[in-house]
C-alpha atoms as a PDB file:
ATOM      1  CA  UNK A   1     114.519  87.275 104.084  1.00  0.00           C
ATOM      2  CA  UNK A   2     114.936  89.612 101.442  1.00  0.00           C
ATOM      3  CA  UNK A   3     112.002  89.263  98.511  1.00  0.00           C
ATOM      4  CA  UNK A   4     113.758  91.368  96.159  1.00  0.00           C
ATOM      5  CA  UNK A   5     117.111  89.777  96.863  1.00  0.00           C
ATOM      6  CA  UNK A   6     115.913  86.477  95.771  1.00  0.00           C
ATOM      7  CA  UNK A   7     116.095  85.761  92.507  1.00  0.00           C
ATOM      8  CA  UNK A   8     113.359  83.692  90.531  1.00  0.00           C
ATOM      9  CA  UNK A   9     113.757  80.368  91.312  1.00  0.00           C
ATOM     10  CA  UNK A  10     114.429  81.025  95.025  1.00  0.00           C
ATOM     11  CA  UNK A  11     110.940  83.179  95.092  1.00  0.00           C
ATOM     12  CA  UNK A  12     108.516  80.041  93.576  1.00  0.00           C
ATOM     13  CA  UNK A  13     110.872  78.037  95.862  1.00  0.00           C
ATOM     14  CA  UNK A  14     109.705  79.738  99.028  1.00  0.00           C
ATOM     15  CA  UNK A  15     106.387  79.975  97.159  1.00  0.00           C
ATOM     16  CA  UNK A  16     106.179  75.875  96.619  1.00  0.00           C
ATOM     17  CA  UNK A  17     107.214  75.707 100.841  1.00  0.00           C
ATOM     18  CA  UNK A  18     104.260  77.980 101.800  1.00  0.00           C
ATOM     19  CA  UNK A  19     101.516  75.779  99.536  1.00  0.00           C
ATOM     20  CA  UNK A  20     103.118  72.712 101.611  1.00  0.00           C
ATOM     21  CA  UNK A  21     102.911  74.412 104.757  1.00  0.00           C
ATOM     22  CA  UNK A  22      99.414  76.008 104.465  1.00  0.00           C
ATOM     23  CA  UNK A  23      97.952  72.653 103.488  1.00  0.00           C
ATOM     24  CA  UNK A  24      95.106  71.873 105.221  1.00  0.00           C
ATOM     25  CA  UNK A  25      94.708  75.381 106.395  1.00  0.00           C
ATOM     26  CA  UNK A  26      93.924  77.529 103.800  1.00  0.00           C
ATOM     27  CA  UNK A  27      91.239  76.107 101.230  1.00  0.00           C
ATOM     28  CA  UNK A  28      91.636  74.741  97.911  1.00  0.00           C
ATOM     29  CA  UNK A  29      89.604  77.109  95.887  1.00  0.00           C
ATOM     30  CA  UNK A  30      87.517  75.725  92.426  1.00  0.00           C
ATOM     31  CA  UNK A  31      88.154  77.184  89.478  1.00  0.00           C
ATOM     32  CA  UNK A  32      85.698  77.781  86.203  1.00  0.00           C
ATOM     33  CA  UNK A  33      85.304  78.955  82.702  1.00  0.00           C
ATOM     34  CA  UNK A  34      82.467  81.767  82.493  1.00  0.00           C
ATOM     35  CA  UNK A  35      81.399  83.795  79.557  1.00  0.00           C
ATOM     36  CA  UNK A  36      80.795  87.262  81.108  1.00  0.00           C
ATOM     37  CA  UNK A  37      79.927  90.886  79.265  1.00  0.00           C
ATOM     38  CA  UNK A  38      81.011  88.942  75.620  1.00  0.00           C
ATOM     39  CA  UNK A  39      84.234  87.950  77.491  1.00  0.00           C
ATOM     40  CA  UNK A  40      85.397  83.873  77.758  1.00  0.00           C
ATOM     41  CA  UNK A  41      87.279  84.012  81.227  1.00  0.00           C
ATOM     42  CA  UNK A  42      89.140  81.277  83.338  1.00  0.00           C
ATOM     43  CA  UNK A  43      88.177  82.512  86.738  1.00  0.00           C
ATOM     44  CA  UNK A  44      89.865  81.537  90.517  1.00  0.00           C
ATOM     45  CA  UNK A  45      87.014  81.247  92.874  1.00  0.00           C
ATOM     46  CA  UNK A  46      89.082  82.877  95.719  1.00  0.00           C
ATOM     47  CA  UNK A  47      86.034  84.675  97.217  1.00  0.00           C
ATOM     48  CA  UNK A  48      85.552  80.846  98.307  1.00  0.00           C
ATOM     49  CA  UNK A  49      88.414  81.199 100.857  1.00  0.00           C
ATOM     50  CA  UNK A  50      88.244  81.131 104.710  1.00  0.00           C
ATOM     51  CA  UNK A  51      86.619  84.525 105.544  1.00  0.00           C
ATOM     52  CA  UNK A  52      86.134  85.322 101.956  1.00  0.00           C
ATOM     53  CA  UNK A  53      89.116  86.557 100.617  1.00  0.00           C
ATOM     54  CA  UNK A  54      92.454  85.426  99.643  1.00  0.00           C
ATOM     55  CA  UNK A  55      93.832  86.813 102.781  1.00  0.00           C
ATOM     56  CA  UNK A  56      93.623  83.740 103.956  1.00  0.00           C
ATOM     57  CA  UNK A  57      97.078  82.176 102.694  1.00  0.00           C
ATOM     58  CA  UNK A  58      99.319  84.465 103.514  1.00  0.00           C
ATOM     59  CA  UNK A  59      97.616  84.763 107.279  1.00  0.00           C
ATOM     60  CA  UNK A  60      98.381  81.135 107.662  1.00  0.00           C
ATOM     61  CA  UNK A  61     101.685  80.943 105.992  1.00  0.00           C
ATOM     62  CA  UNK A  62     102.459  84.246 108.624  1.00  0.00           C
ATOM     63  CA  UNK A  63     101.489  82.382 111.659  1.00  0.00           C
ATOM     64  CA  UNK A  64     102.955  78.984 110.675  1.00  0.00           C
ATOM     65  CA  UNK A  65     106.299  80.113 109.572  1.00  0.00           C
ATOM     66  CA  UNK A  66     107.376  83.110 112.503  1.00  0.00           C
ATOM     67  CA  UNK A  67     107.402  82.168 116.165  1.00  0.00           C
ATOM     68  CA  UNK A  68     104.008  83.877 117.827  1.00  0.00           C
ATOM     69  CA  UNK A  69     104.621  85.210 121.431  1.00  0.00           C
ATOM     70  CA  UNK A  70     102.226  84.915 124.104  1.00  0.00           C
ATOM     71  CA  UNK A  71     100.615  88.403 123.532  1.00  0.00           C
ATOM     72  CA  UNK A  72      99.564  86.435 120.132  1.00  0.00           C
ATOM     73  CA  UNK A  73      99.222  88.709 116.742  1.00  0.00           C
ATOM     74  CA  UNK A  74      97.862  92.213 115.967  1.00  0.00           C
ATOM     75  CA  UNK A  75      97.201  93.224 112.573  1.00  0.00           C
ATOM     76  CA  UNK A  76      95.715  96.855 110.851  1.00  0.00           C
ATOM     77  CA  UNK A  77      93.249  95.999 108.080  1.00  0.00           C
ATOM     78  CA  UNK A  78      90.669  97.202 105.872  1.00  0.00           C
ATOM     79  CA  UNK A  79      88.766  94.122 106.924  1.00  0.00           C
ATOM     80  CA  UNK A  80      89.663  91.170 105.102  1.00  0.00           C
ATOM     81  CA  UNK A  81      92.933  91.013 106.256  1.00  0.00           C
ATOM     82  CA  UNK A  82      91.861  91.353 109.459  1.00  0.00           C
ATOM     83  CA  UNK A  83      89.438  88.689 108.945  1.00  0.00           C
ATOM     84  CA  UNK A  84      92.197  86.440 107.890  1.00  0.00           C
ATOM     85  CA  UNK A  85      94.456  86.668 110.961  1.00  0.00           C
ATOM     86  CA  UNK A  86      91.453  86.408 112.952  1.00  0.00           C
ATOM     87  CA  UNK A  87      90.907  83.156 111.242  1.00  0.00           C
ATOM     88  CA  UNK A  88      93.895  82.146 111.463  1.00  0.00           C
ATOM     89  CA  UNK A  89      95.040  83.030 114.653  1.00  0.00           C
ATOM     90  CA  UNK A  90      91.503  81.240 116.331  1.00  0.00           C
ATOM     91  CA  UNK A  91      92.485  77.954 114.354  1.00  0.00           C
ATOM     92  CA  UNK A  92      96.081  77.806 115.843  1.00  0.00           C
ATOM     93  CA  UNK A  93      95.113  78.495 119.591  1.00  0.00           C
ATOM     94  CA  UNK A  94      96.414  82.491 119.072  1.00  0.00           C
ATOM     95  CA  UNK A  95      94.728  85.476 120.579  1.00  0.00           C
ATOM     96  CA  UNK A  96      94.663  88.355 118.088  1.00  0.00           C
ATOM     97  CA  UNK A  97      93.673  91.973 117.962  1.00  0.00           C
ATOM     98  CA  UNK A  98      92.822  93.436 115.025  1.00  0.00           C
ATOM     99  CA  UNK A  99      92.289  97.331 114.096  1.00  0.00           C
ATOM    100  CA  UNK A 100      90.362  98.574 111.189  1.00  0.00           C
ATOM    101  CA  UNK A 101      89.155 102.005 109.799  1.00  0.00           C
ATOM    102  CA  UNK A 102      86.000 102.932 110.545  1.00  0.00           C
ATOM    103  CA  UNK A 103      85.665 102.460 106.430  1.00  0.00           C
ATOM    104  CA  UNK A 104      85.868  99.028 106.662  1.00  0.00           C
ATOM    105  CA  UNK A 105      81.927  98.915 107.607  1.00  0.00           C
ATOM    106  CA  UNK A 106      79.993  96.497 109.634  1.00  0.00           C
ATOM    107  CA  UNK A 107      79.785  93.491 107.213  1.00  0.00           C
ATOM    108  CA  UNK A 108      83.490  93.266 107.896  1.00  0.00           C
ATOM    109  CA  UNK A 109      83.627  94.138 111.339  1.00  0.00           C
ATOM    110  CA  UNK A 110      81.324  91.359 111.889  1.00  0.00           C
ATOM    111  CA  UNK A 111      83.034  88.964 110.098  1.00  0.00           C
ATOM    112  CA  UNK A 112      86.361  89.568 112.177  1.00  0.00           C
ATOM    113  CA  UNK A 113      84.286  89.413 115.348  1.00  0.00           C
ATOM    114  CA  UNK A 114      82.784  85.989 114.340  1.00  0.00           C
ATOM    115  CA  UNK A 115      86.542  84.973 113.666  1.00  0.00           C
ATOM    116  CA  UNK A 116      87.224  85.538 117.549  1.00  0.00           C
ATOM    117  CA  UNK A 117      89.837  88.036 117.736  1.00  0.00           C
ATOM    118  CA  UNK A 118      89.053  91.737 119.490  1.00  0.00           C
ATOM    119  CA  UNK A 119      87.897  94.383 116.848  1.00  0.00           C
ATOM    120  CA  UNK A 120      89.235  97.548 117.525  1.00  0.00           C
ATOM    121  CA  UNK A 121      87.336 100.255 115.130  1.00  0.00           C
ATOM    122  CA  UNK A 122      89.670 103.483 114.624  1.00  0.00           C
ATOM    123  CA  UNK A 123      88.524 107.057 113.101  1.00  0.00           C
ATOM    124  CA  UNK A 124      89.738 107.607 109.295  1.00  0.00           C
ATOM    125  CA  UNK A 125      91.415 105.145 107.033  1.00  0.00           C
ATOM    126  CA  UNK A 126      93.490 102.464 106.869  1.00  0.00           C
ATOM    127  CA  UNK A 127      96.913 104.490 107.759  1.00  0.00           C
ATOM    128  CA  UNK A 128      95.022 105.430 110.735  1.00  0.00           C
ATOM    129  CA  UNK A 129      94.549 101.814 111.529  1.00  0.00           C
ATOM    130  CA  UNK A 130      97.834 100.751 110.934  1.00  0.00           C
ATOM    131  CA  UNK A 131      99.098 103.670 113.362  1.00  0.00           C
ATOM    132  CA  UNK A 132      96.856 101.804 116.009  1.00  0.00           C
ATOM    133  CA  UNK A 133      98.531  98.475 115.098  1.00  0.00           C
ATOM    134  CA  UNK A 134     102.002  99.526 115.824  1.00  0.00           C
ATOM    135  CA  UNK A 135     100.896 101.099 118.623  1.00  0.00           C
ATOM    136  CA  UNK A 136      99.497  97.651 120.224  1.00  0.00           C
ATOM    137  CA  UNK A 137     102.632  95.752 118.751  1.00  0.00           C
ATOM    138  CA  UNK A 138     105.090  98.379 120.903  1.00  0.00           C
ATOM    139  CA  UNK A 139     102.963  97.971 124.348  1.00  0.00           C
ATOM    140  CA  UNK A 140     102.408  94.418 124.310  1.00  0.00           C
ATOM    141  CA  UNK A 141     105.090  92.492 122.447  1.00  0.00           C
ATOM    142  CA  UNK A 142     102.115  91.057 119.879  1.00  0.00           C
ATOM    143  CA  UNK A 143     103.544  89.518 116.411  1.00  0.00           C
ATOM    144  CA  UNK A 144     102.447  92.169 113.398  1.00  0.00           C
ATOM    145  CA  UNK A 145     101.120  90.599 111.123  1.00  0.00           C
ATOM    146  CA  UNK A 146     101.920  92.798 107.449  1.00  0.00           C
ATOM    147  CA  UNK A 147      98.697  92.550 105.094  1.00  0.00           C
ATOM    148  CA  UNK A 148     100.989  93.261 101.771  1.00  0.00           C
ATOM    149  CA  UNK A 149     104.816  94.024 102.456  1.00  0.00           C
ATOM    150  CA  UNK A 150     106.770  90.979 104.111  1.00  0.00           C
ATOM    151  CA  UNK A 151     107.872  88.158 102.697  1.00  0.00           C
ATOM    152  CA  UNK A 152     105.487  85.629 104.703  1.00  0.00           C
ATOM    153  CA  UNK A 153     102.480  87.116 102.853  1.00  0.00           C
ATOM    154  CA  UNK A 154     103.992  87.353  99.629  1.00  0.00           C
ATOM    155  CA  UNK A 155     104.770  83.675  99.556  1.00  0.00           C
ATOM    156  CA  UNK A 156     101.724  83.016 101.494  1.00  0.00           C
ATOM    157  CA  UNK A 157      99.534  84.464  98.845  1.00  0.00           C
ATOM    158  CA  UNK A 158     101.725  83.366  96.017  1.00  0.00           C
ATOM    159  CA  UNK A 159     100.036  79.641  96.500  1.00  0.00           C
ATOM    160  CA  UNK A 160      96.844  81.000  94.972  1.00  0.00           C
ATOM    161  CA  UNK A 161      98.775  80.776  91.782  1.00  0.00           C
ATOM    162  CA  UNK A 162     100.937  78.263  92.407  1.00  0.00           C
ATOM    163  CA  UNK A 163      97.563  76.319  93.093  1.00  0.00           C
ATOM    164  CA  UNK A 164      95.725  77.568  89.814  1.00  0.00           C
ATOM    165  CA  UNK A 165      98.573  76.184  87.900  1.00  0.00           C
ATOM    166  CA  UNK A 166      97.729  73.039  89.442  1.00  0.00           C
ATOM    167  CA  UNK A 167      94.121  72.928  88.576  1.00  0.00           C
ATOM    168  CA  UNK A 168      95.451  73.278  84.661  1.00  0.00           C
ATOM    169  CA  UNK A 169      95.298  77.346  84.521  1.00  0.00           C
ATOM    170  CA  UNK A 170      95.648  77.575  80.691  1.00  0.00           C
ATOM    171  CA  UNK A 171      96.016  81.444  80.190  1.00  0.00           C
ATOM    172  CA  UNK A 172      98.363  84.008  78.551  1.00  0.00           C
ATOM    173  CA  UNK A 173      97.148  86.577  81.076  1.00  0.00           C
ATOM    174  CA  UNK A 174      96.146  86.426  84.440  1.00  0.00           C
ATOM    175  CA  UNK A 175      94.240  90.241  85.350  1.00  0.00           C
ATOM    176  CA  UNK A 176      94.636  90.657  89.244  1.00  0.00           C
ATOM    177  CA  UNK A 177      92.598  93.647  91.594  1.00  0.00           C
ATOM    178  CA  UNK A 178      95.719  95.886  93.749  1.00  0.00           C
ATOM    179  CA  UNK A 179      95.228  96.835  97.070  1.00  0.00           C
ATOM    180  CA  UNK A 180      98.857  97.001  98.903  1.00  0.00           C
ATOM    181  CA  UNK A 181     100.300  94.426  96.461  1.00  0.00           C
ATOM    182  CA  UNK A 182     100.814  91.582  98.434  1.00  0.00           C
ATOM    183  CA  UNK A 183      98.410  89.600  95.875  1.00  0.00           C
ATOM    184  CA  UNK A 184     100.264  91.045  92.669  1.00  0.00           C
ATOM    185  CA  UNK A 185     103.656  90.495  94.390  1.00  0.00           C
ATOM    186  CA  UNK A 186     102.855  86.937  94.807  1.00  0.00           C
ATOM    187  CA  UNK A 187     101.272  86.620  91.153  1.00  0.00           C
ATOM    188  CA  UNK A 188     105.021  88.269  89.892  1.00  0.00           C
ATOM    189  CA  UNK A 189     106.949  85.543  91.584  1.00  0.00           C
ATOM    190  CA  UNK A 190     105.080  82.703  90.532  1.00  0.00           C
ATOM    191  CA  UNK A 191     104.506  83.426  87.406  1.00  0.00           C
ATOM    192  CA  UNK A 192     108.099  85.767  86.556  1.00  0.00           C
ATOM    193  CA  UNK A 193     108.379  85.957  83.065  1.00  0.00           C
ATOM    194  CA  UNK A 194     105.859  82.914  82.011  1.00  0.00           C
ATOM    195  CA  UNK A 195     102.323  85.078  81.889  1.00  0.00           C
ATOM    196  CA  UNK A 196     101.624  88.850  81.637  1.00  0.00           C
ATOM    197  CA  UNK A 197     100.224  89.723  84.629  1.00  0.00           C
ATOM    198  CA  UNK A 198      97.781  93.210  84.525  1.00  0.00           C
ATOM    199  CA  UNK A 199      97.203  94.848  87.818  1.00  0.00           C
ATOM    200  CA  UNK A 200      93.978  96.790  88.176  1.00  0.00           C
ATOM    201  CA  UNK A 201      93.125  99.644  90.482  1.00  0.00           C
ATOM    202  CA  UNK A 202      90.029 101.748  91.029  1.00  0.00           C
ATOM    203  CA  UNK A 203      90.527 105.676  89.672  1.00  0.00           C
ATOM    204  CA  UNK A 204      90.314 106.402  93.151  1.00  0.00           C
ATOM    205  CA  UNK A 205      92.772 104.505  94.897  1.00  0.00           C
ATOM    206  CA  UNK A 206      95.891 103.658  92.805  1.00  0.00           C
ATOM    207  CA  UNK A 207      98.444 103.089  94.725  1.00  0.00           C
ATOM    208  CA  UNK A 208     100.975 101.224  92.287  1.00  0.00           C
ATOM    209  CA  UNK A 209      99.697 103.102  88.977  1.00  0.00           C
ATOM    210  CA  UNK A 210     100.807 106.283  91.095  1.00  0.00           C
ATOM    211  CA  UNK A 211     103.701 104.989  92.361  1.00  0.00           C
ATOM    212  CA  UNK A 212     105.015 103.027  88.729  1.00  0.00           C
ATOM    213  CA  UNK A 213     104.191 106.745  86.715  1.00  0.00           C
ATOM    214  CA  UNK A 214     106.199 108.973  89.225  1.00  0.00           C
ATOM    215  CA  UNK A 215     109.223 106.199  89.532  1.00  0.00           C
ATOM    216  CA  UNK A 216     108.761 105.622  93.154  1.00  0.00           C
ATOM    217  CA  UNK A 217     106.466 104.568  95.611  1.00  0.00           C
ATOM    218  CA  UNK A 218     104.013 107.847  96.256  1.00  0.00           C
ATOM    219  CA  UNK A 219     100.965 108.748  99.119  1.00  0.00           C
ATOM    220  CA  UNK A 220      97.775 108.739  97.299  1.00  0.00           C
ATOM    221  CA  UNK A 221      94.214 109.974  98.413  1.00  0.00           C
ATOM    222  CA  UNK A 222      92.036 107.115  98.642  1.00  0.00           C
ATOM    223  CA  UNK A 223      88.136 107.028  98.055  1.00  0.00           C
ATOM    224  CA  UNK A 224      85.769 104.891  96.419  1.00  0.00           C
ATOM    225  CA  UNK A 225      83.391 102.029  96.251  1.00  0.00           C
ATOM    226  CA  UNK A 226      86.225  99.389  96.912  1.00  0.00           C
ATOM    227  CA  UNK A 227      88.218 101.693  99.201  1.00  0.00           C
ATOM    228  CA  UNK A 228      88.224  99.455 102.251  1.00  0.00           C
ATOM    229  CA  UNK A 229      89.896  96.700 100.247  1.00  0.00           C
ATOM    230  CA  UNK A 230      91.821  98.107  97.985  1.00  0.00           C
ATOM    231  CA  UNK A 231      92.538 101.472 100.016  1.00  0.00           C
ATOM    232  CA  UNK A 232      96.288 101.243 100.781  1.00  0.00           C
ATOM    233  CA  UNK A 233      97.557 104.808 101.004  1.00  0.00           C
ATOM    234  CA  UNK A 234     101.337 103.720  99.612  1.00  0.00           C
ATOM    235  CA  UNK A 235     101.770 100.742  97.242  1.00  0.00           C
ATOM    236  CA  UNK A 236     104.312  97.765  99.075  1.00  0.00           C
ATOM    237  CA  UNK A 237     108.206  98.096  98.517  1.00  0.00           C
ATOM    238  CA  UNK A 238     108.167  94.250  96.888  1.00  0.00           C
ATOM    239  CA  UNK A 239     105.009  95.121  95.024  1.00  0.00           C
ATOM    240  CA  UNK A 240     106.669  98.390  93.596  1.00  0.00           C
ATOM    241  CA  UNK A 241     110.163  96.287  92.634  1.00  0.00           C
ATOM    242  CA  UNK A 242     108.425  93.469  91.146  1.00  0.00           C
ATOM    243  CA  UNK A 243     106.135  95.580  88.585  1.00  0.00           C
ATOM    244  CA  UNK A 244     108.753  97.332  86.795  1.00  0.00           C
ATOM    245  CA  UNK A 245     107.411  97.334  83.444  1.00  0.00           C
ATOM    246  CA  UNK A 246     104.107  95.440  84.309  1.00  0.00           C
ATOM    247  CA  UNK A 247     100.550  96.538  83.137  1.00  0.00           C
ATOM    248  CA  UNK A 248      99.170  98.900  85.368  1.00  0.00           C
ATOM    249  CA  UNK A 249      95.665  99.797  84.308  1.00  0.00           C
ATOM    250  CA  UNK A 250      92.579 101.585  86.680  1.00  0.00           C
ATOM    251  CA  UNK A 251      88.819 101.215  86.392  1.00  0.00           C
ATOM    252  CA  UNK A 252      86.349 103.830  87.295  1.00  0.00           C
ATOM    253  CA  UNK A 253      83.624 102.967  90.317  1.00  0.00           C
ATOM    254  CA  UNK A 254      80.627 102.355  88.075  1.00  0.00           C
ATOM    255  CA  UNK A 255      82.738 100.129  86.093  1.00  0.00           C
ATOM    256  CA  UNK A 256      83.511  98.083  89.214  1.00  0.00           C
ATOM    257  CA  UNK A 257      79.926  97.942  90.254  1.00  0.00           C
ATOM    258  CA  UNK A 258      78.719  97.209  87.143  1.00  0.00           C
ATOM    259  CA  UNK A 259      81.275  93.934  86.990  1.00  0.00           C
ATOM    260  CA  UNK A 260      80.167  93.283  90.389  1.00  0.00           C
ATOM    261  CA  UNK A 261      76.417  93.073  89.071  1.00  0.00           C
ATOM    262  CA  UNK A 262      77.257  91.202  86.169  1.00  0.00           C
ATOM    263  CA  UNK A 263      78.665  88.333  88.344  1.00  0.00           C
ATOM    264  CA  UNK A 264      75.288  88.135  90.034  1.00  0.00           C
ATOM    265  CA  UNK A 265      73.325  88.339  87.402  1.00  0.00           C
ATOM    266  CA  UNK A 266      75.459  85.987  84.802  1.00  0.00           C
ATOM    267  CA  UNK A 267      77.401  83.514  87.006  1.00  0.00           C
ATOM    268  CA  UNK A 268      75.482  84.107  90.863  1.00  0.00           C
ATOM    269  CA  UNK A 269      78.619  85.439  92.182  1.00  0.00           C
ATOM    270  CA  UNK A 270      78.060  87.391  94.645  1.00  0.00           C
ATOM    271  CA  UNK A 271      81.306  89.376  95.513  1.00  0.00           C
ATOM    272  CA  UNK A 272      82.051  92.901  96.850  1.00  0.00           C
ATOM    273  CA  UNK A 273      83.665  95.464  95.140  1.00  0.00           C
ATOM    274  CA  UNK A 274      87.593  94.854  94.742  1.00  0.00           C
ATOM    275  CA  UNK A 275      86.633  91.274  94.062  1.00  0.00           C
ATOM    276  CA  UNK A 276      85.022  92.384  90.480  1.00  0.00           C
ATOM    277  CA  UNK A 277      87.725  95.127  89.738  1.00  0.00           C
ATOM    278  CA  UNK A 278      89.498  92.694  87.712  1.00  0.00           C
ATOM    279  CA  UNK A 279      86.568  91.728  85.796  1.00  0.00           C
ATOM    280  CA  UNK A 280      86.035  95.133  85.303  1.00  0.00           C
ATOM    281  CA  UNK A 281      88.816  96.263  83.429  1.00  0.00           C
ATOM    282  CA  UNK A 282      87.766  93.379  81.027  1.00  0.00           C
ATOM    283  CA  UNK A 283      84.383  94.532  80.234  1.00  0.00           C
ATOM    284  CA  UNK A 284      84.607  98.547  80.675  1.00  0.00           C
ATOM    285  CA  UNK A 285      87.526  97.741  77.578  1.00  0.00           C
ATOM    286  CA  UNK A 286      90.404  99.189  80.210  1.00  0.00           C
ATOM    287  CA  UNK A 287      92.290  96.199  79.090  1.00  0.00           C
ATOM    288  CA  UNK A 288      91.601  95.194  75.748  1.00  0.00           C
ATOM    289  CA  UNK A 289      93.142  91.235  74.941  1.00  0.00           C
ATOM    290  CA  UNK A 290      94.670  91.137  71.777  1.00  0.00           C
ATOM    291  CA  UNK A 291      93.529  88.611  69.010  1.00  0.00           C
ATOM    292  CA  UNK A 292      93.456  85.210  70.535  1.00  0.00           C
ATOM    293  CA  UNK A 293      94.937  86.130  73.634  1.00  0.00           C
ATOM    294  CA  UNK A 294      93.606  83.794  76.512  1.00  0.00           C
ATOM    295  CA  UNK A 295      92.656  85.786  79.648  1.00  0.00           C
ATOM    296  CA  UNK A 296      92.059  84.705  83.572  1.00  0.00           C
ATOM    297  CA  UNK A 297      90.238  86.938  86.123  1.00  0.00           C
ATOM    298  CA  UNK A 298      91.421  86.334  90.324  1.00  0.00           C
ATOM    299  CA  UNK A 299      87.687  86.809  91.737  1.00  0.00           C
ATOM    300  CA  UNK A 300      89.407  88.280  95.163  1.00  0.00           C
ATOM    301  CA  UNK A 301      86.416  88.985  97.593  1.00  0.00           C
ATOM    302  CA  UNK A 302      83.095  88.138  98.822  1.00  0.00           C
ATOM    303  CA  UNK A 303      82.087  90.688 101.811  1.00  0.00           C
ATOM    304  CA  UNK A 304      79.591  93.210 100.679  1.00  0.00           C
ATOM    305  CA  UNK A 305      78.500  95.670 102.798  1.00  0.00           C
ATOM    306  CA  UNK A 306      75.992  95.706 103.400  1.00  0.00           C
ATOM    307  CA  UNK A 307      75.552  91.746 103.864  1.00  0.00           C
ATOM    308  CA  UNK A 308      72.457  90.694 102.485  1.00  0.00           C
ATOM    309  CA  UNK A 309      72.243  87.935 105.362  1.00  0.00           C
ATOM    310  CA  UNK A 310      73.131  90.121 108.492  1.00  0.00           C
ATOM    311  CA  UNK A 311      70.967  89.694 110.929  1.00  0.00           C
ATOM    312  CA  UNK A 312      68.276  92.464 111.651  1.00  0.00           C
END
């Protein structure tokens, strides 16, 4: 399948297939209205999700829509992807292997390890890890599993939206945190044309802002408090043909923190990094809602490093 072949009504199509398929599986997340930094906000609880992250979805929708061979899966990640699978995989009867970037930190790496797939912890970032991946994938005949650019995760984490609109989403915009775009790409073909749809990146790793100002996809350093989330190196082909003419925007690292704080101490959130971006375009006035304009906020991620409840 071809994403950006399809047209609209094919893409919610496959979208609609994947929330019937993942059923079960992935969890229903609850959704509230919160008043945060002078902001009224419809947010999606998605830190709530298996593993605590979206990632979830389009792990599932992978496993239950491709044919897995014995050698079982083997995804890179910056650790909530690799969570995912590893969640994923353990629920279906799969064995997995998962590579990470020494970035991704031990909160993470735990996290995976609990999941009961074999953590394999690789020197640099997450292009490193991804090297490792392909590596594995060529030697043993394991099933990649893409965090951001296939069509299985697209759809797979296109339910999150399709599942919002469910629970009575009432918003003109929905403001979204970019890692590799699999998210965003899913967000684009649920929604098409019917909400604006903001993507938010930190200064330090902006992948699609880079890509959408030089008219093609671009390699981009990538630091940062929220790096081993939303670290990709090179913004998704779907991601990058779906946000032609989107809202890009990027939010500075004490912004993020300081929207990460403000979910503790307003709501009790507790989330990690990438998973207050979004807020944090809102309330460092990166995005600025026009008169009346109704906005929702994707809360993406809950594993802070460190975790407060490790053991010692």
């Amino acid at each position: 399948m071809d994403w950006l072949a399809l047209d609209g009504t094919a893409r919610r199509q496959a979208i609609s297939a994947a929330q019937a398929r993942v059923a079960g599986h992935a969890r229903v997340t609850p959704v509230a209205q919160l008043r945060l930094g002078g902001f009224d906000v419809d947010v999606k609880l998605e830190q709530m999700q298996h593993t605590g992250s979206f990632k979830a979805r389009g792990a599932f929708n992978n496993l239950l829509t491709r044919e897995v061979p014995s050698a079982g899966v083997v995804a890179a990640s910056g650790g909530n992807h690799g969570a995912a699978v590893a969640h994923a995989a353990a629920s279906l009867g799969y064995p997995a292997h998962i590579f990470v970037p020494e970035v991704a930190g031990p909160a993470k790496i735990a996290v995976i390890e609990r999941a009961g797939a074999t953590c394999h912890v690789v020197p640099g970032l997450y292009a490193d890890a991804q090297e490792a991946a392909l590596d594995h994938e060529a030697r043993t005949g394991a099933m990649q599993v893409h965090p951001y650019d296939i069509p299985e995760t697209v759809a797979g984490q296109g339910t999150c939206f399709a599942e919002w609109e469910d629970q009575g989403l009432d918003a003109d915009t929905v403001v979204i945190a970019v890692g590799g775009g699999g998210l965003i790409s899913g967000a684009y073909s649920w929604f098409a044309d019917r909400r604006r749809v903001v993507a938010v990146e930190p200064e330090t790793s902006r992948a699609l802002n880079a890509a959408l100002a030089a008219g093609a996809p671009v390699d981009v350093p990538v630091s940062g408090v929220a790096a081993n989330a939303l670290g990709a190196k090179r913004i998704g082909s779907i991601c990058f043909g779906l946000a032609q003419g989107q809202t890009s925007v990027t939010v500075t690292d004490d912004a993020i923190v300081a929207a990460q704080q403000m979910l503790w101490q307003e709501a009790r959130l507790l989330v990690e990094p990438s998973g207050a971006a979004a807020l944090a375009a809102l309330t460092s006035g990166v995005y600025v809602p026009s008169e009346g304009e109704r906005v929702a906020v994707l809360i993406c991620g809950a594993n802070p490093a460190p975790d407060p409840f490790a053991e010692s």
